[in-house]
C-alpha atoms as a PDB file:
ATOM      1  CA  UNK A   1     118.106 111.229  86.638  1.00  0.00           C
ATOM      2  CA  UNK A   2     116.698 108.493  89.242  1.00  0.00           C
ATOM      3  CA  UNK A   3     119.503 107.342  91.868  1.00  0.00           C
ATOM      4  CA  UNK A   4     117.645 106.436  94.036  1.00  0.00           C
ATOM      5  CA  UNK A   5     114.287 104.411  94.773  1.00  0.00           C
ATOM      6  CA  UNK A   6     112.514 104.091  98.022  1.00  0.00           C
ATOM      7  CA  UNK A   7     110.234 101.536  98.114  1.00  0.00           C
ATOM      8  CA  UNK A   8     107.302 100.846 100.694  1.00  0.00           C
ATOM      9  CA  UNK A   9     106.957  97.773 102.111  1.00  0.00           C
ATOM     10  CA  UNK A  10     103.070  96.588 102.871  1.00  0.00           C
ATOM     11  CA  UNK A  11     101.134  96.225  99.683  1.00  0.00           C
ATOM     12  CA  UNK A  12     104.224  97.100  97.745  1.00  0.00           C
ATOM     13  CA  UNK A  13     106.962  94.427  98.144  1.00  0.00           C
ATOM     14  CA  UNK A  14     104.351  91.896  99.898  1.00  0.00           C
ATOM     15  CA  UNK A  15     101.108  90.891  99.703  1.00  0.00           C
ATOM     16  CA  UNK A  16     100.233  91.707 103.390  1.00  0.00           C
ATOM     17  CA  UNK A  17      97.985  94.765 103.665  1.00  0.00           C
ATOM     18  CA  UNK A  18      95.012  92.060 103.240  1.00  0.00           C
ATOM     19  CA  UNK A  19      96.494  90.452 106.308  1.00  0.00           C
ATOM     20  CA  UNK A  20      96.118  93.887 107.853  1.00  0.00           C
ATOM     21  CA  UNK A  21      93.038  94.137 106.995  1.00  0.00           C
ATOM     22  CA  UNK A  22      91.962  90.565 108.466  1.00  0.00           C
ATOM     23  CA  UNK A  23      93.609  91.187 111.927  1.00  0.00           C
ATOM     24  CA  UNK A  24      91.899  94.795 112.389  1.00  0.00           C
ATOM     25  CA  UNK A  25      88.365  93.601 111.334  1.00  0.00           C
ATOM     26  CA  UNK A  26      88.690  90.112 113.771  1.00  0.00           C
ATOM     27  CA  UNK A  27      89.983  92.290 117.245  1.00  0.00           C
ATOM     28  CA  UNK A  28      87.283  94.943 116.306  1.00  0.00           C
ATOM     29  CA  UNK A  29      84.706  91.708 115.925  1.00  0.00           C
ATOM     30  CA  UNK A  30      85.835  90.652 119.238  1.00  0.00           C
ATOM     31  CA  UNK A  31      83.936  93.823 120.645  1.00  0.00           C
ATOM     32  CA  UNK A  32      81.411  94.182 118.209  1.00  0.00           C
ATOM     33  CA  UNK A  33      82.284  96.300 115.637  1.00  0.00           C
ATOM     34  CA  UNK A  34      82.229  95.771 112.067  1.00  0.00           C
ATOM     35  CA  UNK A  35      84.773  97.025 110.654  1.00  0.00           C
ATOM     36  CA  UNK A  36      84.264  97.528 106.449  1.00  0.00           C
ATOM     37  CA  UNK A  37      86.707  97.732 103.825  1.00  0.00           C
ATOM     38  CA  UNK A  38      85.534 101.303 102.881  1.00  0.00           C
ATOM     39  CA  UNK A  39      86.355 102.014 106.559  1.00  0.00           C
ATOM     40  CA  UNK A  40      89.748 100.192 106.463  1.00  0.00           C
ATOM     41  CA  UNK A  41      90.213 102.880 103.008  1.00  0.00           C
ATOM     42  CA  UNK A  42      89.892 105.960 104.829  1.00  0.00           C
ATOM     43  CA  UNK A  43      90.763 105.015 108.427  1.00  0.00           C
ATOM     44  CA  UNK A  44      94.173 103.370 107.467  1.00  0.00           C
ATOM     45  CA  UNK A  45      95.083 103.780 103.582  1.00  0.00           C
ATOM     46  CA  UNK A  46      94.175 107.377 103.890  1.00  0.00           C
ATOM     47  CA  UNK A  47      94.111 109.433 106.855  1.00  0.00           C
ATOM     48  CA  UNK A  48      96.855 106.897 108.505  1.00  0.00           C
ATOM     49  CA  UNK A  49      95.012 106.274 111.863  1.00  0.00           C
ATOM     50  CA  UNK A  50      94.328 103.488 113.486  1.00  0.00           C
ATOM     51  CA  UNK A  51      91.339 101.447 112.638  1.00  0.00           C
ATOM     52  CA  UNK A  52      91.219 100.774 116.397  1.00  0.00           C
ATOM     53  CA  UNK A  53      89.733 104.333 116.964  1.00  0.00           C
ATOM     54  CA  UNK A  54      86.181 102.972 116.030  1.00  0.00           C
ATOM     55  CA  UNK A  55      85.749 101.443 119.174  1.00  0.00           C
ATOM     56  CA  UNK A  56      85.559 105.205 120.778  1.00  0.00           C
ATOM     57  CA  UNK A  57      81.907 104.593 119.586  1.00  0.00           C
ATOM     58  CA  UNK A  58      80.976 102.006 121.658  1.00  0.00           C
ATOM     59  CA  UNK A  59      82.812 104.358 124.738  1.00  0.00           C
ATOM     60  CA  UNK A  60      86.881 102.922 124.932  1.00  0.00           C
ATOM     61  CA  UNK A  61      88.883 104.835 126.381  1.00  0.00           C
ATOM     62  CA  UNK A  62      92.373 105.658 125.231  1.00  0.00           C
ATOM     63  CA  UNK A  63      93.913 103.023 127.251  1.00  0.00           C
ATOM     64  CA  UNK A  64      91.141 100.209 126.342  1.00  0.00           C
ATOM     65  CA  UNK A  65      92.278 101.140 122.520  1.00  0.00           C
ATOM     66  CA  UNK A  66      95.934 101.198 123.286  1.00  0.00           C
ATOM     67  CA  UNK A  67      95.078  97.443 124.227  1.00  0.00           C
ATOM     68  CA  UNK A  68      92.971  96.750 121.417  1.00  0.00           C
ATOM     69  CA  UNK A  69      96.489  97.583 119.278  1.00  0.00           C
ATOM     70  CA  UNK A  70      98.340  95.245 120.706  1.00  0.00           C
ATOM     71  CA  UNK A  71      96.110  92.715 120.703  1.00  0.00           C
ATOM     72  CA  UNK A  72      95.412  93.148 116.875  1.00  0.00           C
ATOM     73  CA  UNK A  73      99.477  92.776 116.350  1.00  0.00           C
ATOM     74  CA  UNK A  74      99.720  89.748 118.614  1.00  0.00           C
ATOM     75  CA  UNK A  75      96.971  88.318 115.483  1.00  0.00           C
ATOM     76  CA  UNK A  76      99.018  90.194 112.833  1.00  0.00           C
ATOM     77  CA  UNK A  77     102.143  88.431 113.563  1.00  0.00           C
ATOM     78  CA  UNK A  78     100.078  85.150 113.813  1.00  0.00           C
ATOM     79  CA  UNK A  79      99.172  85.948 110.724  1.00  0.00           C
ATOM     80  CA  UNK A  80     102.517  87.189 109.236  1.00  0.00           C
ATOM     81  CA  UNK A  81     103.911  83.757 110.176  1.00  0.00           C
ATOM     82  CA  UNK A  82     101.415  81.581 108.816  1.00  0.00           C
ATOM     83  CA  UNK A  83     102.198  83.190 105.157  1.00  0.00           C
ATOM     84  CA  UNK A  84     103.521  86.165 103.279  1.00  0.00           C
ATOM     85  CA  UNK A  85     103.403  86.002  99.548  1.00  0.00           C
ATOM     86  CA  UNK A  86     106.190  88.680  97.794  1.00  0.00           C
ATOM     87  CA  UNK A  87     104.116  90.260  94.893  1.00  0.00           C
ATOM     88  CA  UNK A  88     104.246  89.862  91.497  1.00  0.00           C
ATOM     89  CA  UNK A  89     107.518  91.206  89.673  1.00  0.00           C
ATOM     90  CA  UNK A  90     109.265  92.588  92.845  1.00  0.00           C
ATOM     91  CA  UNK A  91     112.078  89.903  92.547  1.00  0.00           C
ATOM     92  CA  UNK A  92     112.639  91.331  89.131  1.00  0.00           C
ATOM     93  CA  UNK A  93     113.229  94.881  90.166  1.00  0.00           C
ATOM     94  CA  UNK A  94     115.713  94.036  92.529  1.00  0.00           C
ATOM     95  CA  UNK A  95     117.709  91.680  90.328  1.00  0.00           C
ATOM     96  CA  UNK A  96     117.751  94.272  87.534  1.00  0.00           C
ATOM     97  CA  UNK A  97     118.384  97.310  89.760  1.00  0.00           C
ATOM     98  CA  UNK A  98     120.672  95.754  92.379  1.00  0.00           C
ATOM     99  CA  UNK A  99     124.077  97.372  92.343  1.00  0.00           C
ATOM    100  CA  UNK A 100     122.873 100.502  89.868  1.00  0.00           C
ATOM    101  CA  UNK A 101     121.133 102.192  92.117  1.00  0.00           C
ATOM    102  CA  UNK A 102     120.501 102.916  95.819  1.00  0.00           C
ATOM    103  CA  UNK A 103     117.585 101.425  96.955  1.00  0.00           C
ATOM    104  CA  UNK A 104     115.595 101.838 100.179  1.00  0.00           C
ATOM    105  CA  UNK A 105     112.264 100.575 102.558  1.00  0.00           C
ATOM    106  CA  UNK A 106     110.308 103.136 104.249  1.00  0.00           C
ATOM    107  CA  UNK A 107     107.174 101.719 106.136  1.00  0.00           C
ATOM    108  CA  UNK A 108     105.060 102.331 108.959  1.00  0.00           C
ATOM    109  CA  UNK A 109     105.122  99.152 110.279  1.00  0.00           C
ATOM    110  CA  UNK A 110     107.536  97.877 113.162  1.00  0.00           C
ATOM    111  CA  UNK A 111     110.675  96.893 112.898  1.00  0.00           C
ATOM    112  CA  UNK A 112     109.457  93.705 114.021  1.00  0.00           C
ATOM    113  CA  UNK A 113     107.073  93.124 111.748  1.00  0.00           C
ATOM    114  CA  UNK A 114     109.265  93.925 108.502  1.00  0.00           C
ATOM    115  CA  UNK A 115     111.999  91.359 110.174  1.00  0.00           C
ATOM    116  CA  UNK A 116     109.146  88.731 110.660  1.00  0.00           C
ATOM    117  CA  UNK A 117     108.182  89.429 106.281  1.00  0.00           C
ATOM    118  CA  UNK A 118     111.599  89.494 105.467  1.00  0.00           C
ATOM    119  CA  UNK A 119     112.429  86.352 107.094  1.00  0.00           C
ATOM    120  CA  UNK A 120     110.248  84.511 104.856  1.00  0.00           C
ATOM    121  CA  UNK A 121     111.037  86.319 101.195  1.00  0.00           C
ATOM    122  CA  UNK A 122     115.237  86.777 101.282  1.00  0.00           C
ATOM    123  CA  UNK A 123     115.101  90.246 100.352  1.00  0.00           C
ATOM    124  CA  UNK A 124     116.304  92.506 102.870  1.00  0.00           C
ATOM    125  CA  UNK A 125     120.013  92.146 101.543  1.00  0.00           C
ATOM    126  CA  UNK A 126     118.768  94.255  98.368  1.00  0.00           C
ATOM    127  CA  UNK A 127     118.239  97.672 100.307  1.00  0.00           C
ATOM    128  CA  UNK A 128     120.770  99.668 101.549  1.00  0.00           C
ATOM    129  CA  UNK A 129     118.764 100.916 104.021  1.00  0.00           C
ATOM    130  CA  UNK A 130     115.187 100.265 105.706  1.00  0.00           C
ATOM    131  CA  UNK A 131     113.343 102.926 108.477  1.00  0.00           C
ATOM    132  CA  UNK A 132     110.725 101.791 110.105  1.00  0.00           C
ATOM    133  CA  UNK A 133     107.682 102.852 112.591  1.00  0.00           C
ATOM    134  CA  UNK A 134     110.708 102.934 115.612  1.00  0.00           C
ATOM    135  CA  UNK A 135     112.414 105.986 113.462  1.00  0.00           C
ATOM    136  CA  UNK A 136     109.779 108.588 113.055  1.00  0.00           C
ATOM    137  CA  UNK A 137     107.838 110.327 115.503  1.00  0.00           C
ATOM    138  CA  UNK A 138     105.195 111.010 112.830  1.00  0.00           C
ATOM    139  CA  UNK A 139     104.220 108.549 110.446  1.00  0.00           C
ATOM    140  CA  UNK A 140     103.063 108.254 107.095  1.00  0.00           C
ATOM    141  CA  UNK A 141     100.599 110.824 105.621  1.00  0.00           C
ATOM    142  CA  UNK A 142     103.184 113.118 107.073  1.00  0.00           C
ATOM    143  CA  UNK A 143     106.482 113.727 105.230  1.00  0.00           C
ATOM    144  CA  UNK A 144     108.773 112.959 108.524  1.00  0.00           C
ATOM    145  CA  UNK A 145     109.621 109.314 107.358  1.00  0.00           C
ATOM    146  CA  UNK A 146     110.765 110.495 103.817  1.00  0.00           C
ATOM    147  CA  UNK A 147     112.383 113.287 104.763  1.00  0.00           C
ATOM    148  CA  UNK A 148     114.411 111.082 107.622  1.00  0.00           C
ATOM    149  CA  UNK A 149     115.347 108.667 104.865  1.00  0.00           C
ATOM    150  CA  UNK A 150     116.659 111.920 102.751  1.00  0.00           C
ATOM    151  CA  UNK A 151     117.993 113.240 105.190  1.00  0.00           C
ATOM    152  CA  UNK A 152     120.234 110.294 107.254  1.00  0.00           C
ATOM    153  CA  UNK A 153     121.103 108.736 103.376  1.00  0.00           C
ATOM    154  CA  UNK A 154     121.909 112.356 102.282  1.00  0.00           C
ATOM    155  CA  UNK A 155     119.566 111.737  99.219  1.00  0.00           C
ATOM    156  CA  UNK A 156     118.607 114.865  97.164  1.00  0.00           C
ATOM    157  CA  UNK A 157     114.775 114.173  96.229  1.00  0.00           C
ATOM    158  CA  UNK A 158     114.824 115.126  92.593  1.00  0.00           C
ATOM    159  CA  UNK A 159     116.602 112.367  92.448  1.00  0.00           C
ATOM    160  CA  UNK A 160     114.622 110.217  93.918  1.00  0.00           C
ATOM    161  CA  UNK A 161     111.352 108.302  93.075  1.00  0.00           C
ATOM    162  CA  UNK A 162     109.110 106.751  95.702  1.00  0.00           C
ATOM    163  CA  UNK A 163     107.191 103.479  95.416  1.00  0.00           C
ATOM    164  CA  UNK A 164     103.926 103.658  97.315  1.00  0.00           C
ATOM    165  CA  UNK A 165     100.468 101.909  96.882  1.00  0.00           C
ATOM    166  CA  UNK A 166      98.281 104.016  99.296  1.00  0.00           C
ATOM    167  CA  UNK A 167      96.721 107.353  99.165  1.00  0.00           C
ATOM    168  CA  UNK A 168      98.642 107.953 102.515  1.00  0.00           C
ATOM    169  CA  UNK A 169     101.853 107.056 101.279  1.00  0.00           C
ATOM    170  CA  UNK A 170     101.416 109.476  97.988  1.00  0.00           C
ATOM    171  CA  UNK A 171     101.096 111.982 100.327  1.00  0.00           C
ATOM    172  CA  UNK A 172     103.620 111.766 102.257  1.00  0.00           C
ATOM    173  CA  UNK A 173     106.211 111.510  99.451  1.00  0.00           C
ATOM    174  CA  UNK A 174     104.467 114.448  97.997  1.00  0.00           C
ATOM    175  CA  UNK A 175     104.702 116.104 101.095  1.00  0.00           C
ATOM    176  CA  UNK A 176     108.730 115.548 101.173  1.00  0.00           C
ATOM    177  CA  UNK A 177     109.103 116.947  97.552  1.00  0.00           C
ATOM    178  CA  UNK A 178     109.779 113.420  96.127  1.00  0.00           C
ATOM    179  CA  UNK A 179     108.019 111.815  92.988  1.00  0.00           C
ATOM    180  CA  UNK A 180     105.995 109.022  93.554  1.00  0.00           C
ATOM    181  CA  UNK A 181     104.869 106.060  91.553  1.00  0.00           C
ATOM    182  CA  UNK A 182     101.741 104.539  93.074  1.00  0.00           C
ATOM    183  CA  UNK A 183     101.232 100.454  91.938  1.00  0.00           C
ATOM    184  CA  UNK A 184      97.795  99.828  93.304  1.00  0.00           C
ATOM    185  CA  UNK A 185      96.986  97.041  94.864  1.00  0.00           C
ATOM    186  CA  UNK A 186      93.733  94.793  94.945  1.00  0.00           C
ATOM    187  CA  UNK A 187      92.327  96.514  97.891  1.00  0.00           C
ATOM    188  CA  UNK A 188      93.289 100.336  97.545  1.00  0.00           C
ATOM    189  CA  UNK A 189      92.789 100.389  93.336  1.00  0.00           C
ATOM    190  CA  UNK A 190      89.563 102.055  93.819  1.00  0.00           C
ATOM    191  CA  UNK A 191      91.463 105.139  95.807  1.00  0.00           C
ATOM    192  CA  UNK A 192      92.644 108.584  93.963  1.00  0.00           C
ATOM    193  CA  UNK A 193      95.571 109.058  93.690  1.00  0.00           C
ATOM    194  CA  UNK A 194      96.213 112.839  92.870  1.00  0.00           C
ATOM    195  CA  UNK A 195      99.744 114.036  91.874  1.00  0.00           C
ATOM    196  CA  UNK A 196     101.212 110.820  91.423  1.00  0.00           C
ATOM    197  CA  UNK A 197     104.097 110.722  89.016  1.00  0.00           C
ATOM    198  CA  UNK A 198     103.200 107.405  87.503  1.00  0.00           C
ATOM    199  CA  UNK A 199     100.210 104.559  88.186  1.00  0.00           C
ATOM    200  CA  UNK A 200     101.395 101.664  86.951  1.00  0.00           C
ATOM    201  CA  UNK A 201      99.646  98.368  87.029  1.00  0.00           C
ATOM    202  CA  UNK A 202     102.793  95.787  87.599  1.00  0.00           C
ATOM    203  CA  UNK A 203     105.495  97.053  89.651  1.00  0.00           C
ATOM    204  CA  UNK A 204     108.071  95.401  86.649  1.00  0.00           C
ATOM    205  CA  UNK A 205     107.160  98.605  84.816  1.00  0.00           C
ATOM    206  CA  UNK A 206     109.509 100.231  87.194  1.00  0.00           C
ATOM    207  CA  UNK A 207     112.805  98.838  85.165  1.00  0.00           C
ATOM    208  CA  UNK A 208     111.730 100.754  82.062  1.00  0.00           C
ATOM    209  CA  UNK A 209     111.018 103.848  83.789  1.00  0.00           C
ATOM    210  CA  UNK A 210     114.600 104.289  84.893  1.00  0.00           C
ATOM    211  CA  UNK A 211     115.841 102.973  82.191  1.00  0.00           C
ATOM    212  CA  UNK A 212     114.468 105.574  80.337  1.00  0.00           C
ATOM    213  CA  UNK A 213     115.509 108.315  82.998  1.00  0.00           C
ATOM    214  CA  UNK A 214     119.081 107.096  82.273  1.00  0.00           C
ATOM    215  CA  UNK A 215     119.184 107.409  78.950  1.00  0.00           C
ATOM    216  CA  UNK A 216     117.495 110.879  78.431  1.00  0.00           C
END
Protein backbone atom coordinates (compact mmCIF):
# COMPACT_ATOMS: atom_id res chain seq x y z
CA UNK A 1 0.00 0.00 0.00
CA UNK A 2 1.43 3.65 -0.92
CA UNK A 3 1.40 6.12 2.24
CA UNK A 4 3.55 7.97 1.30
CA UNK A 5 4.94 9.97 -1.87
CA UNK A 6 8.10 11.91 -2.10
CA UNK A 7 8.22 14.04 -4.78
CA UNK A 8 11.32 15.90 -6.40
CA UNK A 9 11.18 19.25 -7.02
CA UNK A 10 13.23 20.52 -10.37
CA UNK A 11 11.73 19.07 -13.49
CA UNK A 12 9.10 17.40 -11.40
CA UNK A 13 6.80 19.97 -9.69
CA UNK A 14 8.32 22.96 -11.94
CA UNK A 15 9.41 23.59 -15.10
CA UNK A 16 12.93 24.84 -14.04
CA UNK A 17 15.64 22.32 -14.93
CA UNK A 18 15.67 24.28 -18.46
CA UNK A 19 16.45 27.33 -16.38
CA UNK A 20 19.29 25.23 -15.02
CA UNK A 21 20.37 24.46 -17.94
CA UNK A 22 20.43 28.23 -19.31
CA UNK A 23 22.39 29.60 -16.25
CA UNK A 24 25.20 26.73 -16.44
CA UNK A 25 25.73 27.07 -20.26
CA UNK A 26 25.81 31.33 -20.00
CA UNK A 27 28.65 31.37 -16.77
CA UNK A 28 30.53 28.54 -18.68
CA UNK A 29 30.15 30.99 -22.02
CA UNK A 30 31.54 33.68 -19.97
CA UNK A 31 34.95 31.68 -20.04
CA UNK A 32 34.63 30.00 -23.13
CA UNK A 33 33.22 26.87 -22.83
CA UNK A 34 30.40 25.42 -24.55
CA UNK A 35 28.60 23.69 -22.60
CA UNK A 36 26.00 21.01 -24.66
CA UNK A 37 22.90 19.52 -23.62
CA UNK A 38 24.39 15.96 -23.95
CA UNK A 39 26.97 17.34 -21.48
CA UNK A 40 24.35 18.94 -19.17
CA UNK A 41 22.76 14.85 -19.43
CA UNK A 42 25.62 13.20 -18.01
CA UNK A 43 27.39 15.94 -16.02
CA UNK A 44 24.19 16.94 -14.01
CA UNK A 45 21.05 14.55 -14.75
CA UNK A 46 23.34 11.64 -14.32
CA UNK A 47 26.45 11.48 -12.50
CA UNK A 48 25.12 14.59 -10.22
CA UNK A 49 28.26 16.85 -10.56
CA UNK A 50 28.58 20.04 -11.29
CA UNK A 51 28.61 21.22 -14.82
CA UNK A 52 31.13 23.78 -13.53
CA UNK A 53 33.88 21.03 -13.50
CA UNK A 54 34.43 21.56 -17.34
CA UNK A 55 36.29 24.51 -16.83
CA UNK A 56 39.22 22.18 -15.19
CA UNK A 57 39.97 21.94 -19.00
CA UNK A 58 40.83 25.20 -19.70
CA UNK A 59 43.18 24.91 -16.12
CA UNK A 60 40.58 26.36 -12.99
CA UNK A 61 41.45 25.58 -10.09
CA UNK A 62 39.16 24.39 -7.35
CA UNK A 63 38.69 27.74 -5.96
CA UNK A 64 38.21 29.55 -9.56
CA UNK A 65 35.23 26.77 -9.93
CA UNK A 66 33.93 27.25 -6.46
CA UNK A 67 33.41 30.90 -7.92
CA UNK A 68 32.13 29.92 -11.11
CA UNK A 69 29.11 28.19 -8.76
CA UNK A 70 28.17 30.99 -7.27
CA UNK A 71 28.20 33.06 -9.94
CA UNK A 72 25.95 30.63 -12.03
CA UNK A 73 23.30 30.80 -8.89
CA UNK A 74 23.50 34.58 -8.63
CA UNK A 75 21.99 34.03 -12.73
CA UNK A 76 19.82 31.10 -11.54
CA UNK A 77 17.96 33.08 -9.09
CA UNK A 78 17.76 35.92 -11.73
CA UNK A 79 16.32 33.58 -13.57
CA UNK A 80 14.04 31.84 -10.97
CA UNK A 81 12.50 35.29 -10.41
CA UNK A 82 11.83 36.33 -13.77
CA UNK A 83 9.45 33.05 -14.16
CA UNK A 84 8.70 29.58 -12.94
CA UNK A 85 5.95 27.73 -14.67
CA UNK A 86 4.41 24.62 -12.22
CA UNK A 87 4.05 21.67 -14.75
CA UNK A 88 1.31 20.20 -16.20
CA UNK A 89 -1.12 18.21 -13.77
CA UNK A 90 0.91 18.78 -10.52
CA UNK A 91 -1.95 20.99 -9.04
CA UNK A 92 -4.12 17.98 -9.58
CA UNK A 93 -2.10 15.55 -7.57
CA UNK A 94 -2.02 17.60 -4.70
CA UNK A 95 -5.71 18.49 -4.63
CA UNK A 96 -6.63 14.81 -5.00
CA UNK A 97 -3.99 13.45 -2.61
CA UNK A 98 -3.94 16.23 -0.01
CA UNK A 99 -5.01 14.96 3.37
CA UNK A 100 -4.83 10.95 2.23
CA UNK A 101 -1.53 10.66 2.20
CA UNK A 102 1.83 12.00 3.44
CA UNK A 103 3.52 13.77 0.98
CA UNK A 104 7.09 15.06 0.77
CA UNK A 105 10.00 17.29 -1.45
CA UNK A 106 13.38 15.96 -1.64
CA UNK A 107 15.76 18.06 -3.95
CA UNK A 108 19.20 18.97 -4.38
CA UNK A 109 18.73 22.36 -4.72
CA UNK A 110 19.04 25.06 -1.81
CA UNK A 111 16.79 25.85 0.46
CA UNK A 112 16.83 29.11 -1.06
CA UNK A 113 16.14 28.31 -4.23
CA UNK A 114 12.98 25.98 -3.49
CA UNK A 115 11.66 29.13 -1.21
CA UNK A 116 12.34 31.52 -4.23
CA UNK A 117 9.93 28.57 -6.70
CA UNK A 118 7.60 28.19 -4.11
CA UNK A 119 6.97 31.74 -3.65
CA UNK A 120 5.65 32.04 -7.01
CA UNK A 121 3.35 28.59 -7.34
CA UNK A 122 1.45 28.38 -3.58
CA UNK A 123 2.36 24.95 -3.05
CA UNK A 124 4.58 24.42 -0.28
CA UNK A 125 1.53 24.14 2.22
CA UNK A 126 0.78 20.62 0.45
CA UNK A 127 3.98 18.75 1.84
CA UNK A 128 4.46 17.80 5.13
CA UNK A 129 7.86 17.99 4.83
CA UNK A 130 10.66 19.32 2.29
CA UNK A 131 14.82 18.48 2.68
CA UNK A 132 16.87 20.22 0.79
CA UNK A 133 20.74 20.55 -0.44
CA UNK A 134 21.42 22.18 3.45
CA UNK A 135 20.31 18.52 4.91
CA UNK A 136 22.52 16.01 3.27
CA UNK A 137 26.09 15.78 3.16
CA UNK A 138 25.80 13.69 -0.02
CA UNK A 139 23.47 14.47 -2.60
CA UNK A 140 21.48 12.90 -5.10
CA UNK A 141 22.80 9.86 -7.06
CA UNK A 142 23.54 8.78 -3.55
CA UNK A 143 20.75 7.39 -1.33
CA UNK A 144 21.64 9.87 1.80
CA UNK A 145 18.74 12.36 0.94
CA UNK A 146 16.07 9.52 0.77
CA UNK A 147 17.16 7.71 3.39
CA UNK A 148 17.24 11.16 5.67
CA UNK A 149 13.67 11.77 4.59
CA UNK A 150 12.87 7.94 5.79
CA UNK A 151 14.55 8.16 8.36
CA UNK A 152 13.61 11.83 10.26
CA UNK A 153 9.63 11.11 8.90
CA UNK A 154 10.01 7.49 10.21
CA UNK A 155 8.70 6.31 6.72
CA UNK A 156 9.06 2.54 5.97
CA UNK A 157 10.06 2.50 2.09
CA UNK A 158 7.78 -0.24 0.88
CA UNK A 159 5.54 2.08 1.51
CA UNK A 160 6.70 4.61 -0.20
CA UNK A 161 6.93 5.68 -3.93
CA UNK A 162 9.33 8.31 -5.20
CA UNK A 163 8.67 10.86 -7.94
CA UNK A 164 11.83 11.62 -9.88
CA UNK A 165 12.53 12.75 -13.54
CA UNK A 166 16.36 12.18 -13.76
CA UNK A 167 18.54 9.23 -14.15
CA UNK A 168 20.27 10.57 -10.91
CA UNK A 169 17.31 10.78 -8.95
CA UNK A 170 16.19 6.97 -10.00
CA UNK A 171 19.17 6.08 -8.53
CA UNK A 172 19.19 7.37 -5.62
CA UNK A 173 15.68 6.18 -4.67
CA UNK A 174 16.81 2.87 -5.89
CA UNK A 175 19.69 3.12 -3.89
CA UNK A 176 17.42 3.77 -0.57
CA UNK A 177 15.18 0.67 -1.37
CA UNK A 178 12.23 2.92 -2.45
CA UNK A 179 10.13 2.55 -5.76
CA UNK A 180 10.37 5.14 -8.09
CA UNK A 181 8.17 6.55 -10.79
CA UNK A 182 10.24 8.54 -13.28
CA UNK A 183 7.87 11.38 -15.41
CA UNK A 184 10.37 12.52 -17.96
CA UNK A 185 10.70 15.68 -18.83
CA UNK A 186 11.46 17.52 -22.25
CA UNK A 187 15.10 17.58 -21.69
CA UNK A 188 16.04 14.20 -19.87
CA UNK A 189 13.23 11.90 -22.06
CA UNK A 190 15.99 10.64 -24.12
CA UNK A 191 17.82 9.15 -20.73
CA UNK A 192 17.38 5.29 -19.47
CA UNK A 193 15.87 4.84 -16.94
CA UNK A 194 16.61 1.23 -15.60
CA UNK A 195 14.58 -0.20 -12.65
CA UNK A 196 12.07 2.33 -12.54
CA UNK A 197 8.77 1.23 -11.13
CA UNK A 198 6.66 3.20 -13.53
CA UNK A 199 7.45 5.87 -16.65
CA UNK A 200 4.66 7.71 -17.02
CA UNK A 201 4.17 10.48 -19.47
CA UNK A 202 1.82 13.07 -17.31
CA UNK A 203 2.48 13.18 -13.75
CA UNK A 204 -1.78 13.07 -13.32
CA UNK A 205 -1.24 9.35 -13.91
CA UNK A 206 0.01 9.32 -10.41
CA UNK A 207 -3.80 9.53 -8.87
CA UNK A 208 -4.68 6.22 -10.53
CA UNK A 209 -1.68 4.50 -9.48
CA UNK A 210 -2.53 4.83 -5.82
CA UNK A 211 -5.73 4.55 -6.29
CA UNK A 212 -5.23 1.31 -7.47
CA UNK A 213 -2.61 0.44 -4.63
CA UNK A 214 -5.53 1.21 -2.25
CA UNK A 215 -7.88 -0.82 -3.48
CA UNK A 216 -5.86 -4.09 -4.10
Amino acid sequence: MIKNIIFDNDGVLVDTEKLFFQACRQTLEHIGVELTLEAYLDVSLRQGKSCMILAEKIGYTHAQIQQLRLDRDVTYRELLNSSVTMLAGVQNVLDALYGKICMGVVTSSPRLHFDIIHAQTGIAPYFNFVYAQEDFTRLKPFPDPYLLALEKQHLRADETIVIEDTERGLASALAAGIRCIVVPTEISRGCEFKGAFRILDRIDEIVDIVTENESA
